[in-house]
Structure formats: structure tokens, C-alpha cells
Protein backbone atom coordinates (compact mmCIF):
# COMPACT_ATOMS: atom_id res chain seq x y z
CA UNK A 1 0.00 0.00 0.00
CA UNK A 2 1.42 3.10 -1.16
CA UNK A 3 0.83 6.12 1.61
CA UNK A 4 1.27 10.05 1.73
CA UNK A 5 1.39 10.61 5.55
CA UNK A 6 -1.94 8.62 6.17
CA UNK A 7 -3.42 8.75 3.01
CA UNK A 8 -3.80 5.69 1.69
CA UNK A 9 -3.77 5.03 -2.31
CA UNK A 10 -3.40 1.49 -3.30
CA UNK A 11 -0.78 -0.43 -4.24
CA UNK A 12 0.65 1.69 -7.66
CA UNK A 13 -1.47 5.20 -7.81
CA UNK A 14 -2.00 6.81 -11.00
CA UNK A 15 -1.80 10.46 -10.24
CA UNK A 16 -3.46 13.25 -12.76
CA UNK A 17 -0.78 15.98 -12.81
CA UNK A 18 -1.56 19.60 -12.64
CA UNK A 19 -1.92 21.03 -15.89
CA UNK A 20 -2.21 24.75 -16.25
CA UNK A 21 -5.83 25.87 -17.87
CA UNK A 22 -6.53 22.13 -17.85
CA UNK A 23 -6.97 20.62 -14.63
CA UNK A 24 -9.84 22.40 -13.36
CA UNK A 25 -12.54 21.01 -11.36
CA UNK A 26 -14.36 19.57 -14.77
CA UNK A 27 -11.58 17.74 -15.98
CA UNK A 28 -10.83 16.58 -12.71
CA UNK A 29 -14.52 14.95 -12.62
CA UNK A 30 -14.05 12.87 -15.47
CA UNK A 31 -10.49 12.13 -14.94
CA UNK A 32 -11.53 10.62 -11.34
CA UNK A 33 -14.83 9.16 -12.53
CA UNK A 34 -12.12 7.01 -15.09
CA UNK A 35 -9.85 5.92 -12.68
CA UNK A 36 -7.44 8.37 -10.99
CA UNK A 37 -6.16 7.75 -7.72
CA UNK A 38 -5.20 11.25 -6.53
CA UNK A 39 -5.26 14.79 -8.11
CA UNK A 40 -4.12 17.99 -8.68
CA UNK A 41 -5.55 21.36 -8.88
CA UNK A 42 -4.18 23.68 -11.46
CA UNK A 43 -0.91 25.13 -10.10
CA UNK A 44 -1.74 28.60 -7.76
CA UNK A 45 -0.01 31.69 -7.86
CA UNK A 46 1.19 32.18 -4.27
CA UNK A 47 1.29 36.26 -5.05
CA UNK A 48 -2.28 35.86 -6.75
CA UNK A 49 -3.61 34.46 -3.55
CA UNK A 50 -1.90 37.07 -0.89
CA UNK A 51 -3.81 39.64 -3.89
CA UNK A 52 -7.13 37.97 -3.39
CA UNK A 53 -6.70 37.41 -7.38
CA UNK A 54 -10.53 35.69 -8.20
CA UNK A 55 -8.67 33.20 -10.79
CA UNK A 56 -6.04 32.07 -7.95
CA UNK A 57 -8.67 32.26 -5.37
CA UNK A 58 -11.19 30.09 -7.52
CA UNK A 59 -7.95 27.68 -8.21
CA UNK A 60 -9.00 26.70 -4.52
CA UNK A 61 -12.78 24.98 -5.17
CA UNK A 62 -12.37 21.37 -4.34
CA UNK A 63 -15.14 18.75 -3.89
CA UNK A 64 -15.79 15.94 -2.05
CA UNK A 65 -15.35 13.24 -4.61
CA UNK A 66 -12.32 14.32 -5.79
CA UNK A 67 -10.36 13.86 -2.56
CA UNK A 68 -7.93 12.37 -2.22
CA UNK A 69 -6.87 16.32 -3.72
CA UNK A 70 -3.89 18.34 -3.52
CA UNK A 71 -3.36 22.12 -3.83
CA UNK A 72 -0.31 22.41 -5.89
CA UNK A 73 1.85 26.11 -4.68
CA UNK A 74 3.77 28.26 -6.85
CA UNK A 75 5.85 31.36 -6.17
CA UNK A 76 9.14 32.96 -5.38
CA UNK A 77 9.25 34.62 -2.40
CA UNK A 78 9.77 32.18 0.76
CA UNK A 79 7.45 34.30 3.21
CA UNK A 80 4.97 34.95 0.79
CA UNK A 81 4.60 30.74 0.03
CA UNK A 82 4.49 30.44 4.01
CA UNK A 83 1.56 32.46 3.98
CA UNK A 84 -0.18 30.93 1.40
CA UNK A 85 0.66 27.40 2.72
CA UNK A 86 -1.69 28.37 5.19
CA UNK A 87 -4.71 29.90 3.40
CA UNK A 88 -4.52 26.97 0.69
CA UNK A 89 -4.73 24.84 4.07
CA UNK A 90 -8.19 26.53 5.05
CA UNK A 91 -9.37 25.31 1.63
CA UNK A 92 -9.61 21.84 3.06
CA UNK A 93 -7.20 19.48 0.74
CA UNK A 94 -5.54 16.43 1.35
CA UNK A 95 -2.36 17.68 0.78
CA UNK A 96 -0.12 20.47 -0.40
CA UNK A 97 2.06 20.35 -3.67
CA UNK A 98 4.73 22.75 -4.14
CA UNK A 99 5.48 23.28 -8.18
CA UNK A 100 9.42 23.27 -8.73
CA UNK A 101 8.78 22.15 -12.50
CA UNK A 102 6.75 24.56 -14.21
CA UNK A 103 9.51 25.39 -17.05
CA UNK A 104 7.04 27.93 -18.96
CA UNK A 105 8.83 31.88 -19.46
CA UNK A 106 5.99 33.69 -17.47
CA UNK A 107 6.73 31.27 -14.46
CA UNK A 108 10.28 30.27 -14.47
CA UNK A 109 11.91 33.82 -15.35
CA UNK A 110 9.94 35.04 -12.32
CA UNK A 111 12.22 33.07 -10.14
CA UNK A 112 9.83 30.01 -9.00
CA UNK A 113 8.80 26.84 -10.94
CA UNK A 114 11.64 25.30 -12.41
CA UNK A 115 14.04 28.08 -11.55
CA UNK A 116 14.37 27.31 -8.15
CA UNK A 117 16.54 24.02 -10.30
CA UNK A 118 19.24 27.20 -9.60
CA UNK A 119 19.23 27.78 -6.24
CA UNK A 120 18.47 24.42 -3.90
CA UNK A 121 19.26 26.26 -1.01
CA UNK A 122 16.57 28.78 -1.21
CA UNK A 123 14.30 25.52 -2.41
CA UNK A 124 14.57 24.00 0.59
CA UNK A 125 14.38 26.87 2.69
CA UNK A 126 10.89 27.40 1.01
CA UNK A 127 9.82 23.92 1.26
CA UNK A 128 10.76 24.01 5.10
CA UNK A 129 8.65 27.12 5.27
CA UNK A 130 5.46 25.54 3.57
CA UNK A 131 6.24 22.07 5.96
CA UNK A 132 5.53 24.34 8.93
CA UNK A 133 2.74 27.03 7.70
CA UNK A 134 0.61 23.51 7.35
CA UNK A 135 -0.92 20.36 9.27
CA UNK A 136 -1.13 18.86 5.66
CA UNK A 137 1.34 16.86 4.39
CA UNK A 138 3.29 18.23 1.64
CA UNK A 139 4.50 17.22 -1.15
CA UNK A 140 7.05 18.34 -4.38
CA UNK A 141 6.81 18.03 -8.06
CA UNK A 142 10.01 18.81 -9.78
CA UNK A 143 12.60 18.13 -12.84
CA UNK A 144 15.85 16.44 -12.97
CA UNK A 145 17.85 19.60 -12.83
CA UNK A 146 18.02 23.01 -14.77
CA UNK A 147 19.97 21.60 -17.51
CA UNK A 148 22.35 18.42 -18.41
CA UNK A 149 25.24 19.54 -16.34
CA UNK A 150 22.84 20.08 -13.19
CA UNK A 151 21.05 17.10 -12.98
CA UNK A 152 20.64 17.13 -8.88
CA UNK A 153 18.00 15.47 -8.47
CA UNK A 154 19.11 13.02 -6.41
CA UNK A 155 20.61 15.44 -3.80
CA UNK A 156 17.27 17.42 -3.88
CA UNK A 157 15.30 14.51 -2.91
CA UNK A 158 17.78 13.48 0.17
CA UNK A 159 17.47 17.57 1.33
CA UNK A 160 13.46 17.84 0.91
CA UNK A 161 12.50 14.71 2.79
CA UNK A 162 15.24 15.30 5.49
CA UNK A 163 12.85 18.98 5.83
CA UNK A 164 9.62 17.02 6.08
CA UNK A 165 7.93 16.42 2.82
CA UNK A 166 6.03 13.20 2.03
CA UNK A 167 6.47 12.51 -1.28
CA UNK A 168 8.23 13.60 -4.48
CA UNK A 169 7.07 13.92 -8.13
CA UNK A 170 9.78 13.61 -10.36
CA UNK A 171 9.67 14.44 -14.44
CA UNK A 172 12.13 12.77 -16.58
CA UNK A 173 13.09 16.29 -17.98
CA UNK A 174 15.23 19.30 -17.32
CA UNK A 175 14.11 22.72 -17.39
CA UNK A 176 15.68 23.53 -20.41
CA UNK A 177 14.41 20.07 -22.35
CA UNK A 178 11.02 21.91 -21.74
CA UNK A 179 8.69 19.05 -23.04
CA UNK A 180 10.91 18.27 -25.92
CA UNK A 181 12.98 14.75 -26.49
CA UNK A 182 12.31 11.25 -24.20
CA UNK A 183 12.36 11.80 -20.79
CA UNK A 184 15.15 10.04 -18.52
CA UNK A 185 13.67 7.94 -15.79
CA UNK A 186 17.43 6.08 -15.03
CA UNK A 187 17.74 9.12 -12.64
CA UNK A 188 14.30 8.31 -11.04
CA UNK A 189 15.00 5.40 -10.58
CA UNK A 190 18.67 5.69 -8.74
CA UNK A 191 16.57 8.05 -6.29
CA UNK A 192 13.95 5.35 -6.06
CA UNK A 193 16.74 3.16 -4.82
CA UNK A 194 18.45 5.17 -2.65
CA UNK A 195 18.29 3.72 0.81
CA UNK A 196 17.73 6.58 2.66
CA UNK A 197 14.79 7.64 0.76
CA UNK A 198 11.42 6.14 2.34
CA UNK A 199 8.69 8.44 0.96
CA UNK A 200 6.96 7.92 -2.54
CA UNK A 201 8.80 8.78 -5.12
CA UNK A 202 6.15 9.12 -8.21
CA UNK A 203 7.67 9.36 -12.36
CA UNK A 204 6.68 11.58 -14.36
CA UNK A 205 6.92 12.23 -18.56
CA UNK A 206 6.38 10.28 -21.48
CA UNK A 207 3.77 7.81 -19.94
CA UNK A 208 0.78 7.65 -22.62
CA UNK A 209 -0.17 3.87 -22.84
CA UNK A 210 -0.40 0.67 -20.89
CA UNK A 211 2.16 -1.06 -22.15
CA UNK A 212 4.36 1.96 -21.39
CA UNK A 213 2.66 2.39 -18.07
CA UNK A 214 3.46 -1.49 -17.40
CA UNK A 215 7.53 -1.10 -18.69
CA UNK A 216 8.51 2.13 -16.39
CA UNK A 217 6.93 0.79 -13.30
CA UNK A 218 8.79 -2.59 -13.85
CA UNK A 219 11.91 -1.13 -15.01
CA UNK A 220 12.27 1.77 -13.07
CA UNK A 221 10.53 0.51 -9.53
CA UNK A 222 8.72 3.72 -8.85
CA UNK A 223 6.04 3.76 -6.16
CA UNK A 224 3.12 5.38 -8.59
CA UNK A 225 3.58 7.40 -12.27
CA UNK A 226 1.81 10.89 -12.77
CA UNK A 227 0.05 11.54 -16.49
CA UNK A 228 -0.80 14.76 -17.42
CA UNK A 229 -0.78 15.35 -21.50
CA UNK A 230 -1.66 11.37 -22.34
CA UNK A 231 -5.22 12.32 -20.25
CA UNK A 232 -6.09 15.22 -21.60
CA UNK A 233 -8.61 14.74 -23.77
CA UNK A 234 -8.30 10.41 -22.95
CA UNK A 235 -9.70 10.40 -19.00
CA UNK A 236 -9.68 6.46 -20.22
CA UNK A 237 -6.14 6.12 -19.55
CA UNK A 238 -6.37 5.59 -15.75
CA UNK A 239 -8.76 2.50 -15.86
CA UNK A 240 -6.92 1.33 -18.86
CA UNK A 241 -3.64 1.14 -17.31
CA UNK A 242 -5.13 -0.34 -14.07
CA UNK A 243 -6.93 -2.75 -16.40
CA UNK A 244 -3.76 -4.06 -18.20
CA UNK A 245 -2.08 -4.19 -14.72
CA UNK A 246 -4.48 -6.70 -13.34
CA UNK A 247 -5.05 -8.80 -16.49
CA UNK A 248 -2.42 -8.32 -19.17
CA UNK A 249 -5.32 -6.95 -21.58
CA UNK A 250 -6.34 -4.06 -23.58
CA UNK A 251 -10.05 -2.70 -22.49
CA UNK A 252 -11.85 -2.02 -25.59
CA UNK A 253 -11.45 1.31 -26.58
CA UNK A 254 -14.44 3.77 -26.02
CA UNK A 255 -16.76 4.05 -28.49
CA UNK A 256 -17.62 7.51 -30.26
CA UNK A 257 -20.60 7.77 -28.26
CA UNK A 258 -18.47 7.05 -25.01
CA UNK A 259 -16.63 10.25 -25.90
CA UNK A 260 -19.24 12.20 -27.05
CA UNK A 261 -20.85 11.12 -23.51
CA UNK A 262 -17.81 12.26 -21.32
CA UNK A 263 -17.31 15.33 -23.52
CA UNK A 264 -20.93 16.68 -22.56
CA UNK A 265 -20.27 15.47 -18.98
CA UNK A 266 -17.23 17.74 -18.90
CA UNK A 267 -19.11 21.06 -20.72
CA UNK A 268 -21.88 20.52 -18.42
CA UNK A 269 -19.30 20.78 -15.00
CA UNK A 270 -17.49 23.59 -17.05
CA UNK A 271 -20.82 25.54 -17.65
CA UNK A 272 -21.85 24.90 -14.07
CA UNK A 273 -18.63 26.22 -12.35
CA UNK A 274 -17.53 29.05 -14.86
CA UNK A 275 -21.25 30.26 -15.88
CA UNK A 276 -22.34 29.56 -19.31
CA UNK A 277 -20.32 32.43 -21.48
CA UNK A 278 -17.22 31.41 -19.91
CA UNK A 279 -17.48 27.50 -19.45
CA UNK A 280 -18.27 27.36 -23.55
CA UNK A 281 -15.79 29.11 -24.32
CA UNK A 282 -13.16 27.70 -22.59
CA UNK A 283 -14.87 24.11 -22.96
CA UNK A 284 -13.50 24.80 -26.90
CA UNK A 285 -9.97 24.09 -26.17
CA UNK A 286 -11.07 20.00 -25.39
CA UNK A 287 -13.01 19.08 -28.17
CA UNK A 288 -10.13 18.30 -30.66
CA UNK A 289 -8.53 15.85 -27.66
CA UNK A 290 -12.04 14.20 -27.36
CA UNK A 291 -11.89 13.28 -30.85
CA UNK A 292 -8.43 12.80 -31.77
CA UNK A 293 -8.06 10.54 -34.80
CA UNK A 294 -11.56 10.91 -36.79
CA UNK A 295 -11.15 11.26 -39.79
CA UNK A 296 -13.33 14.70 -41.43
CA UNK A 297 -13.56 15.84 -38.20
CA UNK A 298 -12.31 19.74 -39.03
CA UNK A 299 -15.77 20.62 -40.05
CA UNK A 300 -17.64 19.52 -36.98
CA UNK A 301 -14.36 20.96 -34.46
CA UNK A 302 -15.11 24.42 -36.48
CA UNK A 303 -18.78 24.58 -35.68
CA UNK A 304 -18.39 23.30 -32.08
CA UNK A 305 -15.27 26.19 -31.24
CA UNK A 306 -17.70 29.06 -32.58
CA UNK A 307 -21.05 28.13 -30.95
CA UNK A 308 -22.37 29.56 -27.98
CA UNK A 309 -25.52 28.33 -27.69
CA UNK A 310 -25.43 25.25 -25.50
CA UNK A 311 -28.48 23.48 -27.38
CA UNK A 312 -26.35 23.88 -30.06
CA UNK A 313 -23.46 22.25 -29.05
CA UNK A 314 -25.55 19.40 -27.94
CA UNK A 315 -26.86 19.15 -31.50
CA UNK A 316 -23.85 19.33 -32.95
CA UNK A 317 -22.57 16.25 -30.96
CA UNK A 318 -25.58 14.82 -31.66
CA UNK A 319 -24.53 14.59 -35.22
CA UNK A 320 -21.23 13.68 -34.70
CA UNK A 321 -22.80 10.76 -32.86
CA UNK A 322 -25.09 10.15 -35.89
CA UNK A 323 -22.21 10.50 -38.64
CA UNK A 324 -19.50 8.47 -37.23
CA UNK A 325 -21.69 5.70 -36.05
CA UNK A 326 -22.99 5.00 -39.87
CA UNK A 327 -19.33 5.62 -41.24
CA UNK A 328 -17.83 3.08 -38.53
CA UNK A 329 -15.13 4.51 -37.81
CA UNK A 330 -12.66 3.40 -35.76
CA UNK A 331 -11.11 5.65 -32.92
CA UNK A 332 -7.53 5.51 -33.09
């Protein structure tokens, strides 16, 4: 049984990573309704929420069914993260993340993210400070290192569990590799073996089908693996993977009308939460991952990412339903 502190989450957890602008509160619903064992929220600004920004603040809804959840922390300044290690605790998660991966310009060149890959010292010293601003465990997500001739990962993981986090989230990249090129998991996995590490350690990168799923966590010995792009889009990953695990076979795909099912699922959370203008329109960003690989799909896409009339989205599915189901096509 793998464990954060006390929270218990089965024997190899598939986590949903946080995904900026993705892993909001709908996604999260049908990402956990298909199988994920513990979530993210979208990565908060930790200046946004000492400004009472509304989009950091709102970062903060969690729900019941989603738990186990985590609040995942950004930001620079180590006071400033202190203090917001304590309002995110108000919120009422599981746990607290703290983001030292985010390898974007508008986060990194700010001096948190990734860029604290520079400067472990002041890392820990901001980890320590979240450790004590909370009752919560916490836990990190970061990279290998800043670039190739920085790879200190495993150093990093020694120094933030001797300060008192409970697990670590570790992506097969460096900053600079951005999301480009395979991601390295031989350096996971030496950390993984270290003896005198004893919390999770969870991989991160790459991970985007069973079979893949299946290799790393044999190979590499890892205690869970975190997907972020290989769900968006495909929530059926997580049951999928699980599925393989336990039997050494491929569920059957979903169907068109499976996706067109979890794709109104999602609008209909999005529209809920954001309000109708705003849950459309940023609902439009998800329908080419829904239906990834249909062939003559550009004309539907086209009418569904300039409607904003919800009856009219639902039509529009409708006839996707209708044309793809006479055509059989098959998904990829």
C-alpha cells in the first residue's frame, strides 16, 4: 500500500498531474470518474492568492469526490509561500504540492517553478517554510535539474524529505528540455533506490499507454507514475492502465458515443462552475482531444469552437454521434 502521511492510495497510484488551464474542477470529474487515484488542482499563484486574485482564489474549489486532492503552490518569495501554505490549508485538501517544475517563461523567469533548479538552497528553505505554515502533508513536483550539467535530483530529494515532505514527483526532464525529447527515468530510478529515501517517489513524462505504463513501473521501480498530456482529452487512460495491470489486456477502446458522452459530462461541469459564457468558451480548447483521430472531423471541431448556444453544441454532438456511427469509424 502506497501512503502520503496517512493517506492511503493502493498499491501503484495513478496520479493526474496539474496542468495549467486544464486541470480544473471539470476535468478533474471525469479524470476521477475514469480511474485516478489522486489529483491535482491547477498550479496557484502564491502572489495571486496574498492579492485575493478571483482566478487564484477560484484555483481553490475542491469537492468531495475528488479527494484524495492536492493544492499544488507556486511562487518565489519564501514568506509569501508560508503564507499561502496556510490559506490553501483553510481550503480543506488532502495535501499540499509545491510546483518546482513549471519550465514555462511567465513562471520560471519570475524566479519560481523550475528556476528554483538554480538555487536548492533557497528551495529547501521554502519547502521548510510551507512544511511548517501547514498540518497537511506536503509534497514536491520537480525536474531532474536546470539543464544536463545540473542534474541534482538526487541530492534534492535526500534535502526535501530530510525537511519534512512526504512525497516527491519527479519528471524525466530538465528545465531547459522543456517538453521536448524522451524523458530520462534512469535518474528516477537511482533516487527510487536510494536507501535513505522512504517516501513515494512518483515518475513523471512520457507515460501515454499501458504497455508503457506497465515497462517504467517494472523497469524503473517507482512507487506510482503521474500523467498529465496522455489524459487530456483520454480520461480512459487511468482505468486502462489499471486494467492491463491486473489482467495483461487491452479494455476495448471507447466508443464515439463514449466520448461524445464524457465530452458533454465535462461542458456541463465547465458551464456549471464558470457560468455559461465562460465554461463554452473555454470548454473549446477539449473538443479536438475528445476526438483525436476521426477522420473529417475539421468541419464539426469548427462549428463546435464558434457556438455559444449550448443546445447547439448538444446538437452538434448529436450529429457527430449520428455521422461516425454509420461511417464506422474506428477511434484511433
Amino acid at each position: 500500500m502506497v501512503k502520503i502521511k496517512d493517506i492511503e492510495l493502493g498499491e501503484f497510484p495513478l496520479l493526474l498531474a496539474p496542468m495549467e488551464d486544464v486541470s480544473d474542477p471539470p476535468f478533474r470529474a471525469v479524470c476521477k470518474e475514469k480511474g485516478a487515484d489522486l489529483m491535482y488542482t491547477e498550479f496557484v499563484s502564491s502572489e495571486g492568492l496574498i492579492r485575493d486574485a478571483a482566478k487564484s482564489l477560484q484555483k481553490l474549489d475542491i469537492f468531495e469526490y475528488e479527494r484524495p486532492i492536492g493544492i499544488q503552490l507556486f511562487g518565489s518569495d519564501i514568506e509569501t509561500m508560508r503564507a499561502c501554505g496556510e490559506i490553501a490549508t483553510k481550503a480543506g485538501p488532502d495535501l499540499i504540492d509545491i510546483n518546482y517544475g513549471c519550465p514555462v517563461k511567465q513562471v520560471a523567469c519570475r524566479g519560481a517553478g523550475a528556476a528554483l533548479l538554480q538555487d536548492i538552497p533557497k528551495m529547501v528553505s521554502m519547502t521548510k517554510a510551507v512544511v511548517e505554515s501547514t498540518h497537511l502533508p506536503v509534497t514536491v513536483k520537480t525536474r531532474l535539474g536546470w539543464d544536463d550539467s545540473t542534474k541534482n535530483i538526487e541530492d534534492v530529494a535526500e534535502r526535501l524529505q530530510d525537511i519534512g515532505i512526504e512525497a516527491l514527483t519527479i519528471h524525466g526532464r530538465t528545465r531547459v528540455q522543456m517538453y521536448k525529447g524522451d524523458a530520462d527515468w534512469r535518474l528516477i530510478a537511482k533516487v527510487r533506490e536510494n536507501p535513505r529515501i522512504r517516501i513515494p517517489i512518483f515518475g513523471n513524462g512520457d507515460i501515454d499507454s499501458p504497455e508503457k505504463a506497465l515497462e517504467y513501473r517494472n523497469r524503473y521501480g517507482v512507487d506510482g507514475i503521474m500523467i498529465g498530456r496522455a489524459a487530456i482529452g483520454y480520461p480512459w487512460i487511468f482505468n486502462e492502465i489499471k486494467h492491463y495491470f491486473k489482467t495483461g489486456e487491452h479494455l476495448a477502446p471507447p466508443t464515439i458515443d463514449d466520448r461524445i458522452d464524457v465530452c458533454k459530462k465535462h461542458l456541463d461541469f465547465s458551464i456549471r462552475w464558470k457560468g455559461e459564457y465562460v465554461g463554452i468558451v473555454e470548454m473549446r480548447r477539449h473538443y479536438a482531444n475528445y476526438f483525436k483521430g476521426l477522420s473529417h472531423f475539421k468541419e464539426f471541431r469548427m462549428r463546435l469552437v464558434t457556438s455559444m448556444n449550448y443546445e447547439e453544441i448538444l446538437d452538434i454532438l448529436r450529429e457527430v454521434s449520428v455521422f461516425y456511427s454509420q461511417n464506422e469509424v474506428v477511434l484511433a
